[in-house]
Protein backbone atom coordinates (compact mmCIF):
# COMPACT_ATOMS: atom_id res chain seq x y z
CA UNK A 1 15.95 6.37 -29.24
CA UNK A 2 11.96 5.26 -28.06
CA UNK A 3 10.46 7.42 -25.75
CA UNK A 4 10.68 4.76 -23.04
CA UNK A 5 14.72 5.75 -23.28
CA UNK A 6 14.26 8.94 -22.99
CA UNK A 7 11.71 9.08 -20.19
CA UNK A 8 14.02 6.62 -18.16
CA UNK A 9 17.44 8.72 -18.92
CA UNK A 10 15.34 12.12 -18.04
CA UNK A 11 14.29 10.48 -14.58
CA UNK A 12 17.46 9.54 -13.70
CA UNK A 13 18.73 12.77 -14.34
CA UNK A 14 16.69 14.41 -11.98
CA UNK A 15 17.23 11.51 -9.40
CA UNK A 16 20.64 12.34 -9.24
CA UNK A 17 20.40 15.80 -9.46
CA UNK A 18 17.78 15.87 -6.45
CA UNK A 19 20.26 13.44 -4.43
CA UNK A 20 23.43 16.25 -5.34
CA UNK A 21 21.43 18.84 -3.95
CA UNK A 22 20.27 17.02 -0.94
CA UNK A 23 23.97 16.15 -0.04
CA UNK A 24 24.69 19.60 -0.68
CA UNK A 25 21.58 21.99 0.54
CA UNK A 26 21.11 20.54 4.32
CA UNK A 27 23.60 22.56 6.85
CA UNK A 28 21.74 22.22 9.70
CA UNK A 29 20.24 18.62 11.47
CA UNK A 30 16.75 18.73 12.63
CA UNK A 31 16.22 16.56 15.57
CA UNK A 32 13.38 14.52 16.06
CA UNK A 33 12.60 13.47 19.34
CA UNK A 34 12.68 9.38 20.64
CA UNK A 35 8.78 8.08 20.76
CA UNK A 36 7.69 5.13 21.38
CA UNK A 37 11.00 3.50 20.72
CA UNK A 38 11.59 4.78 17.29
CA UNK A 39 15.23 4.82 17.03
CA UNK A 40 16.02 6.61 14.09
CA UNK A 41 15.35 9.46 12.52
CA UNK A 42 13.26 10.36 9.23
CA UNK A 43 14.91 10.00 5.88
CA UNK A 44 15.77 13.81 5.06
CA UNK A 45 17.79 14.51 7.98
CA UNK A 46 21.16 12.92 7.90
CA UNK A 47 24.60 13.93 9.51
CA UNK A 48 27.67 15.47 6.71
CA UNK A 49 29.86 17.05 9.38
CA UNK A 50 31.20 14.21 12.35
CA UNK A 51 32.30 15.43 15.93
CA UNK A 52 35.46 13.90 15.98
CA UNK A 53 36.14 13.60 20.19
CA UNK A 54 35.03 12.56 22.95
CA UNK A 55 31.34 13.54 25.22
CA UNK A 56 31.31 12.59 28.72
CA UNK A 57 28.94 10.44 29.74
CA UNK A 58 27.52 12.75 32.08
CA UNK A 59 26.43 15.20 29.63
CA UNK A 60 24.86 13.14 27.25
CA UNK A 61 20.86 13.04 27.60
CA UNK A 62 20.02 11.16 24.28
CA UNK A 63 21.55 9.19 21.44
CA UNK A 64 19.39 8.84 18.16
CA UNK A 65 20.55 6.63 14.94
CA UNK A 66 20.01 8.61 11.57
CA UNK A 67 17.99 7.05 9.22
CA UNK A 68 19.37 3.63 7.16
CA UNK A 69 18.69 5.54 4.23
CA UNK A 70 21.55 8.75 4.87
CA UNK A 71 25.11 8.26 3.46
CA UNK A 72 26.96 8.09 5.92
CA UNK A 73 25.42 6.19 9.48
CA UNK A 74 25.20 8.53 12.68
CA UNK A 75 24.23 8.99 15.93
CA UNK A 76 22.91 12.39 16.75
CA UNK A 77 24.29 12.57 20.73
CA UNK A 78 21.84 14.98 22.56
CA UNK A 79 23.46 16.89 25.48
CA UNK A 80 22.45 18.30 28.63
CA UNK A 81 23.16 21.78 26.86
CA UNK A 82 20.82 20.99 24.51
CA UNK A 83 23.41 20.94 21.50
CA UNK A 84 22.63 17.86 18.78
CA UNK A 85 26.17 16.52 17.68
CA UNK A 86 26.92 14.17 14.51
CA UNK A 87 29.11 10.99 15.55
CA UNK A 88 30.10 7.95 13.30
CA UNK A 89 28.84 5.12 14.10
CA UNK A 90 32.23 3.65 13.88
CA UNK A 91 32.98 5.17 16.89
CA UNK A 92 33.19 2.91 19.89
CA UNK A 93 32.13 5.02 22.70
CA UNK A 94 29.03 6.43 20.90
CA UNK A 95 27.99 2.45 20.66
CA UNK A 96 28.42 2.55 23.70
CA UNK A 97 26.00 5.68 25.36
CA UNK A 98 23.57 4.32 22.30
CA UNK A 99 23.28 0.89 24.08
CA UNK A 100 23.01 2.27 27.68
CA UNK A 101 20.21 4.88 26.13
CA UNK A 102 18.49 2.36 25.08
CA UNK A 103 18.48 -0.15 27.95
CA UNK A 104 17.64 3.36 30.11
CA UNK A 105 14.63 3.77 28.20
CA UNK A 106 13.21 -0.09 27.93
């Protein structure tokens, strides 16, 4: 096996290993606030846990796509509480507040 091989196999390794750990070591989203229309968020801070209901309208003061580069897509939904909450993107009604948040912003 050339050194080349080995090199390659080594660094894949640790990619992997440093994606595992990723996946596994981040319990807590860090939110980063909406500026100047950026819309999503940076690549280390993705959503693993999804709220699986339903926020009213009322209460929700910000809706923020994760980054292209996470898993799984998000929103992060912002409330008047100041809680961040993890939502597919699947999910219709998040589409929706993340359409009328941005139209309320333009």
């Amino acid at each position: 096996m050339s050194v080349c091989s080995v090199t390659l196999i080594l660094g894949l390794l640790i990619i992997f290993f440093e994606l595992r750990n990723l996946r596994t070591s981040v319990h807590e989203l860090v939110y980063c606030k909406n500026m100047h229309g950026l819309l999503e968020m940076s690549p280390g801070q993705c959503c693993f846990k999804f709220f699986t209901g339903r926020i009213p309208p009322k209460k929700i003061v910000s809706v923020i796509k994760t980054h292209s580069a996470c898993l799984e897509k998000a929103f992060v939904i912002g409330t008047a509480a100041g809680r961040r909450i993890c939502v597919s993107q699947s999910v219709t009604w998040a589409q929706e507040a993340f359409k009328q948040k941005q139209i309320g912003d333009e």
